[in-house]
PDB file of N, CA and C in Angstrom:
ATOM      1  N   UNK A   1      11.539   0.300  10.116  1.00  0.00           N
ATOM      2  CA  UNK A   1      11.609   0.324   8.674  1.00  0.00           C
ATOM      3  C   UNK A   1      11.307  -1.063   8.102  1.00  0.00           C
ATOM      4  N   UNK A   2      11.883  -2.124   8.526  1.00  0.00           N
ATOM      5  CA  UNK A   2      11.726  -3.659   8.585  1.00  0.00           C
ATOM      6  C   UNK A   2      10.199  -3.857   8.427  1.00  0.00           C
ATOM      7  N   UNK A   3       9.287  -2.907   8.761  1.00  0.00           N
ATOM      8  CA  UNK A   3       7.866  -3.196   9.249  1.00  0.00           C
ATOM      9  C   UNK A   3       7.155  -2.757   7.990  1.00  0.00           C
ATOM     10  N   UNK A   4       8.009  -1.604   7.538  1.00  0.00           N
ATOM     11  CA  UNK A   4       6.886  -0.890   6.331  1.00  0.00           C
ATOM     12  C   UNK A   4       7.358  -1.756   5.455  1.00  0.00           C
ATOM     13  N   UNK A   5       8.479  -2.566   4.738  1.00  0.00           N
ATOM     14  CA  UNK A   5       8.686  -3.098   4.054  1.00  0.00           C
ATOM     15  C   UNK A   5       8.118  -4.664   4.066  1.00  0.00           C
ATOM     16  N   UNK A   6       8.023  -5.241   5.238  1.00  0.00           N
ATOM     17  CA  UNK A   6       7.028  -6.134   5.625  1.00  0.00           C
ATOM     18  C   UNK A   6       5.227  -5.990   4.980  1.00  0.00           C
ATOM     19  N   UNK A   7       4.845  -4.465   5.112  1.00  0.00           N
ATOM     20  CA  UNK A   7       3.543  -4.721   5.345  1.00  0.00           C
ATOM     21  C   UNK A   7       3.650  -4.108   3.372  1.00  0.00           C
ATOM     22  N   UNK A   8       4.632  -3.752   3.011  1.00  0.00           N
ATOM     23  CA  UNK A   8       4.670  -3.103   1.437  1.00  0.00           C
ATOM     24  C   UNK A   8       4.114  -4.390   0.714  1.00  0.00           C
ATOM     25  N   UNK A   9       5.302  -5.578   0.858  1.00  0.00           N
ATOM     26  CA  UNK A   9       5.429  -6.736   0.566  1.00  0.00           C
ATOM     27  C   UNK A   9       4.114  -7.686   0.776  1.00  0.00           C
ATOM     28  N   UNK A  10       3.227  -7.249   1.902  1.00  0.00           N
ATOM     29  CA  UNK A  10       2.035  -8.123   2.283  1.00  0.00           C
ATOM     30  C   UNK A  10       0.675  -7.514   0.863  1.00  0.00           C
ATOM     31  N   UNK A  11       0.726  -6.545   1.146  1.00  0.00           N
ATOM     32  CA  UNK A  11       0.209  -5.399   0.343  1.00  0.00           C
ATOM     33  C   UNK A  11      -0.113  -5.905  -1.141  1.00  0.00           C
ATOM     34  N   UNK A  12       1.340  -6.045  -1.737  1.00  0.00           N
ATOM     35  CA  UNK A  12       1.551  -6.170  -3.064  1.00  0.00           C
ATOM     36  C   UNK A  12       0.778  -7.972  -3.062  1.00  0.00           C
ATOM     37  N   UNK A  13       1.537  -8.316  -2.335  1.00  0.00           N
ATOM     38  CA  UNK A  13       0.828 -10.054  -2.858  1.00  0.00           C
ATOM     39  C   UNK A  13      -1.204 -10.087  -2.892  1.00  0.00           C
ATOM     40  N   UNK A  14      -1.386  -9.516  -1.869  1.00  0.00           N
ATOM     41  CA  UNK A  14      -2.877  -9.095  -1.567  1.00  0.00           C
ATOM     42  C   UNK A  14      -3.749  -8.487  -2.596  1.00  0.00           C
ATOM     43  N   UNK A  15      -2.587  -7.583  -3.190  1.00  0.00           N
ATOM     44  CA  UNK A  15      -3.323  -7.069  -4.596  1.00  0.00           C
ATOM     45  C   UNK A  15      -3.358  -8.095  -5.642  1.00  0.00           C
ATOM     46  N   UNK A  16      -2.512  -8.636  -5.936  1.00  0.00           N
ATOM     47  CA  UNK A  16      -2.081  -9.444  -6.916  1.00  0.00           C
ATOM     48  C   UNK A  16      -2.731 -10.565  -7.064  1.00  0.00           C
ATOM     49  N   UNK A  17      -2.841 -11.206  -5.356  1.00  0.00           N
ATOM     50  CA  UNK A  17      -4.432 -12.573  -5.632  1.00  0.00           C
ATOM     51  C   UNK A  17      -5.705 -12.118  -5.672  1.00  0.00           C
ATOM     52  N   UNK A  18      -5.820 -10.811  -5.258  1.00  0.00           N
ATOM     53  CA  UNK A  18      -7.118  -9.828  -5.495  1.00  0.00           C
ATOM     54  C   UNK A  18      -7.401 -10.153  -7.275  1.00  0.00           C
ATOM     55  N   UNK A  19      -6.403  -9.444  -7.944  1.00  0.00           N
ATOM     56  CA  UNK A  19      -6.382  -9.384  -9.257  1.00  0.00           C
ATOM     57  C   UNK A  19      -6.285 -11.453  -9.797  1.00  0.00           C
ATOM     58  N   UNK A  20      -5.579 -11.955  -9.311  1.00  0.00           N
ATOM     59  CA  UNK A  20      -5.736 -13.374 -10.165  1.00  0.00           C
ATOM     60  C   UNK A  20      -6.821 -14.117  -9.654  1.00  0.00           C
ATOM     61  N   UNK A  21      -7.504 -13.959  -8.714  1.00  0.00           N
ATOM     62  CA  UNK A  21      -9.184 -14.014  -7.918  1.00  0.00           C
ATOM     63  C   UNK A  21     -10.053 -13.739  -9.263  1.00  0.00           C
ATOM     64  N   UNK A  22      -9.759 -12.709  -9.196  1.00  0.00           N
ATOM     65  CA  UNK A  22     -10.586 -12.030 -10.508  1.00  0.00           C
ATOM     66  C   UNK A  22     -10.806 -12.553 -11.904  1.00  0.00           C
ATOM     67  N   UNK A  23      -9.200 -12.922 -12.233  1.00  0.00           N
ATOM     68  CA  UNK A  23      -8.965 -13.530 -13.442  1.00  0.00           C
ATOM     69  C   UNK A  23      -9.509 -14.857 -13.707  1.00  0.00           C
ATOM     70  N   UNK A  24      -9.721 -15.684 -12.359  1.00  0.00           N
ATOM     71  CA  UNK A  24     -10.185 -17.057 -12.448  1.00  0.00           C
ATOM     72  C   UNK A  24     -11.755 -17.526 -12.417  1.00  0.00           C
ATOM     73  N   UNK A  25     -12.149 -16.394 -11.793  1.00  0.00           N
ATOM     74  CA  UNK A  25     -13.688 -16.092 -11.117  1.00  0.00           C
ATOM     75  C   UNK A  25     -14.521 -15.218 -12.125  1.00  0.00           C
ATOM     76  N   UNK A  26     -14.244 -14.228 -12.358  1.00  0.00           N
ATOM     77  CA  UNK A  26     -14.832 -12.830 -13.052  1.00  0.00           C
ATOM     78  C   UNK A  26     -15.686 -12.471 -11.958  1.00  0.00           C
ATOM     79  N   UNK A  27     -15.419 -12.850 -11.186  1.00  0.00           N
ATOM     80  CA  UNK A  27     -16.317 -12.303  -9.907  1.00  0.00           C
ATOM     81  C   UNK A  27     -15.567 -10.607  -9.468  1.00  0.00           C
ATOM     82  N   UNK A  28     -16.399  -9.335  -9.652  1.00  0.00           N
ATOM     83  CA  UNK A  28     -15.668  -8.089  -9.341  1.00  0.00           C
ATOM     84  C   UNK A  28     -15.420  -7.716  -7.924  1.00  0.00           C
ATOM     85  N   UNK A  29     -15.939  -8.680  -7.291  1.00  0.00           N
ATOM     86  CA  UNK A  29     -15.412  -8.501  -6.029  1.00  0.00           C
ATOM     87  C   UNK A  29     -14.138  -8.506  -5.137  1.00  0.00           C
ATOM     88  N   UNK A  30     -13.160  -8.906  -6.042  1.00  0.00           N
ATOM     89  CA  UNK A  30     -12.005  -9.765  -5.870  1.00  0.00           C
ATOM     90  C   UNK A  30     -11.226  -8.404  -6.581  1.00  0.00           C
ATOM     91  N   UNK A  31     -11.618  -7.980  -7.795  1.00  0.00           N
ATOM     92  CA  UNK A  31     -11.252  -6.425  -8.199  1.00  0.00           C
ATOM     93  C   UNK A  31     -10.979  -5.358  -7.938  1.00  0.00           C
ATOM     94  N   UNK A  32     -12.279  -5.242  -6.914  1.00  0.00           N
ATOM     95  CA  UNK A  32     -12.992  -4.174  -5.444  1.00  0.00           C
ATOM     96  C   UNK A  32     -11.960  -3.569  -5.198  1.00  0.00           C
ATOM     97  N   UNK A  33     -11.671  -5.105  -4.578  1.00  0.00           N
ATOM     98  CA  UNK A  33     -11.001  -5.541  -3.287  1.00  0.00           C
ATOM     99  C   UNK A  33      -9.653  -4.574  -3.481  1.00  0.00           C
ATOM    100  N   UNK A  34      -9.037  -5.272  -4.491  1.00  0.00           N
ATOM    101  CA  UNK A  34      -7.583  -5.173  -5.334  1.00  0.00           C
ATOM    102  C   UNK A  34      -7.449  -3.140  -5.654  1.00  0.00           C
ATOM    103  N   UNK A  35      -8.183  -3.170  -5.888  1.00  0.00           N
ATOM    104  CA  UNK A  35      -8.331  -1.869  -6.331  1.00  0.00           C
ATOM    105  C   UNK A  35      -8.425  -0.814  -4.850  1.00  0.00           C
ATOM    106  N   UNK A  36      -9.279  -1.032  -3.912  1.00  0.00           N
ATOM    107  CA  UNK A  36      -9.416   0.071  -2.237  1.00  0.00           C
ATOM    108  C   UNK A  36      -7.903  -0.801  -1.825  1.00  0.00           C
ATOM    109  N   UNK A  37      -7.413  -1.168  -1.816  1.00  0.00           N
ATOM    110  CA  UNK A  37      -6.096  -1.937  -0.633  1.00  0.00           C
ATOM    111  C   UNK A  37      -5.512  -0.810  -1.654  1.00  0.00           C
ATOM    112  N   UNK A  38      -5.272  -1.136  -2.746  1.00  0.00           N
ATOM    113  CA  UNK A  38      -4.156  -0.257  -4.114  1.00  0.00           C
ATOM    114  C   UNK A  38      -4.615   1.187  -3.477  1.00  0.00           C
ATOM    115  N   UNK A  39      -5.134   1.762  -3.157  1.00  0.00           N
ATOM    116  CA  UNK A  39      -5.584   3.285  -3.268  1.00  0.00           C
ATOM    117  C   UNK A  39      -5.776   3.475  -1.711  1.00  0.00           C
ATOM    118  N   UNK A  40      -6.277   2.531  -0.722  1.00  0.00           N
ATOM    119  CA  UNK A  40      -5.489   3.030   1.065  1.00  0.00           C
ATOM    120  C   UNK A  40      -3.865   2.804   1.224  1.00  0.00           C
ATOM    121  N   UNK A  41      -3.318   1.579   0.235  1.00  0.00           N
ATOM    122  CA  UNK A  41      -1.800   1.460   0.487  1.00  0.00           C
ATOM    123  C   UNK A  41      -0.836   2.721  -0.034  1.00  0.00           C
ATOM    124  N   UNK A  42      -1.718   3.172  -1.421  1.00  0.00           N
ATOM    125  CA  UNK A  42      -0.992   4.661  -1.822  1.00  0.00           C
ATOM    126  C   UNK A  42      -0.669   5.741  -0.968  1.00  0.00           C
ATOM    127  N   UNK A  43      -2.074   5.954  -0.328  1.00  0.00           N
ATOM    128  CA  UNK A  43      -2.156   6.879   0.573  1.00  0.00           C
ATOM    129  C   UNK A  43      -1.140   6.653   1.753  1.00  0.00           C
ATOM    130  N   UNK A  44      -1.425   5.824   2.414  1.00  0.00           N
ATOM    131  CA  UNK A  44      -0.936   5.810   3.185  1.00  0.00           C
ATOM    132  C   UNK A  44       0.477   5.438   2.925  1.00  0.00           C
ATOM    133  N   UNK A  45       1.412   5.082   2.148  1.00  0.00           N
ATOM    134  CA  UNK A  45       3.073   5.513   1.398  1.00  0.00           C
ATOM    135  C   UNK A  45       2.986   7.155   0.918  1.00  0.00           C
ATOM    136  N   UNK A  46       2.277   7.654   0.340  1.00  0.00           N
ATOM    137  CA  UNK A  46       2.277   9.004   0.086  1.00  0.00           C
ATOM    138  C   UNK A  46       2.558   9.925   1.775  1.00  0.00           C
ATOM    139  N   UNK A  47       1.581   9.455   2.646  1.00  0.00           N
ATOM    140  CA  UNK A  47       1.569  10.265   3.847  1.00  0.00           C
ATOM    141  C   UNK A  47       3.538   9.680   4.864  1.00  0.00           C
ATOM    142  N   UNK A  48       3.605   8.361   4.432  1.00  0.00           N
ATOM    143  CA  UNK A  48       4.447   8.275   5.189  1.00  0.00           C
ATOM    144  C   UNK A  48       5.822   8.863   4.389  1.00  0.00           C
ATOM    145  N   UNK A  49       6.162   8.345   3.155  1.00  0.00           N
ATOM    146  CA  UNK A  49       7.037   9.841   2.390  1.00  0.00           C
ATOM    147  C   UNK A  49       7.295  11.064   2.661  1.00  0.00           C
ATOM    148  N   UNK A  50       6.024  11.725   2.707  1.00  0.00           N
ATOM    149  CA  UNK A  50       5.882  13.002   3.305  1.00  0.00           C
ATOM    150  C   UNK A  50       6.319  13.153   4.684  1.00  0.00           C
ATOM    151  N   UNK A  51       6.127  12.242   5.192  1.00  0.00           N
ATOM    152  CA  UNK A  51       6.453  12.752   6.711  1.00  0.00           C
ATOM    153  C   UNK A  51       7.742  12.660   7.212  1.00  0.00           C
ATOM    154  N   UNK A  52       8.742  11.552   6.482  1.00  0.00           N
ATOM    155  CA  UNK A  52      10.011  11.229   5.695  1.00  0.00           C
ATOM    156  C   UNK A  52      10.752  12.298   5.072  1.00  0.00           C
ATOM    157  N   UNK A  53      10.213  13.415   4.094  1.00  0.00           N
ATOM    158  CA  UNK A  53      10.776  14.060   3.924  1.00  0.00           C
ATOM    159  C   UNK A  53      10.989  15.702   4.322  1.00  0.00           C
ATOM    160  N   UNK A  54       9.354  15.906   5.006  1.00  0.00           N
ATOM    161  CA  UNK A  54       9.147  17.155   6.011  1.00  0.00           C
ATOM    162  C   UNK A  54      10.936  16.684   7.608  1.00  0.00           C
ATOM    163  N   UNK A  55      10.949  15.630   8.026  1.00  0.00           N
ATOM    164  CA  UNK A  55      11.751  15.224   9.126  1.00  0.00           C
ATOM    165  C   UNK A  55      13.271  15.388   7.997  1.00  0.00           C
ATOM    166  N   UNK A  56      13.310  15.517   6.969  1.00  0.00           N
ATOM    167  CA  UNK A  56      14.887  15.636   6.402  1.00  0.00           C
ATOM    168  C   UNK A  56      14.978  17.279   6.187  1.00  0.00           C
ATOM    169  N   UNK A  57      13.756  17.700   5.958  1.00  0.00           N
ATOM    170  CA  UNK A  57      13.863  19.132   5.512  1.00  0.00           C
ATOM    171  C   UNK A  57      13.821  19.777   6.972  1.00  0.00           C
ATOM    172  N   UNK A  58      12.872  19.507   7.863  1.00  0.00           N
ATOM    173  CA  UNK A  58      12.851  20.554   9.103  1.00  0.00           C
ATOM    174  C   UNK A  58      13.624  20.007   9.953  1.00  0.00           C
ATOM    175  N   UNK A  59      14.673  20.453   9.989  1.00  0.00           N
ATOM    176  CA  UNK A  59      15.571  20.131  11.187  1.00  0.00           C
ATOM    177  C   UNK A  59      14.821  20.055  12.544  1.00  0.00           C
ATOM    178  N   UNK A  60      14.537  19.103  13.072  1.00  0.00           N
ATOM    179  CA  UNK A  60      13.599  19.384  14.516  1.00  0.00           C
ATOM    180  C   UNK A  60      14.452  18.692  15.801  1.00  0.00           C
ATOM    181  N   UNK A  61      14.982  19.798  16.395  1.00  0.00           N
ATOM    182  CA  UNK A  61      15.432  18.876  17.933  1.00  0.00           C
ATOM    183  C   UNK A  61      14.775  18.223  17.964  1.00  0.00           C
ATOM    184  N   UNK A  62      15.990  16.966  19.039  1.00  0.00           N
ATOM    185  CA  UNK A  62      15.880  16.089  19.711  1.00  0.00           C
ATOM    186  C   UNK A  62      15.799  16.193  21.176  1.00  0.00           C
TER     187      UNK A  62
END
C-alpha cells in the first residue's frame, strides 16, 4: 500500500512540473506530457479501486 501511495505522490508532482513547464515555456509539450501521465494514472487508480472493491465484495478463499 506504502507503494501506491509512493507512486500517487510521484505522479501528482510529475503532473504539476508538467503543467509549470508549460507555464514558463508555452512549449505544449510539457502539457502532452501532463495531460497522458493524468489519464494512464486515472486508469490505472480506477482499475486498482476496482479490484479493491470486487476483493471486499467477493469473498474469495484463502
Amino acid at each position: 500500500m506504502w507503494l501506491l501511495r509512493l507512486l500517487a505522490v510521484l505522479t501528482v508532482l510529475a503532473v504539476a512540473a508538467g503543467v509549470v513547464l508549460f507555464a514558463f515555456t508555452r512549449d505544449r509539450r510539457y502539457l502532452n506530457f501532463a495531460w497522458r501521465l493524468f489519464r494512464y494514472s486515472l486508469i490505472v487508480a480506477l482499475l486498482v479501486f476496482s479490484l479493491m472493491i470486487i476483493e471486499r465484495v467477493a469473498v474469495i478463499p484463502v
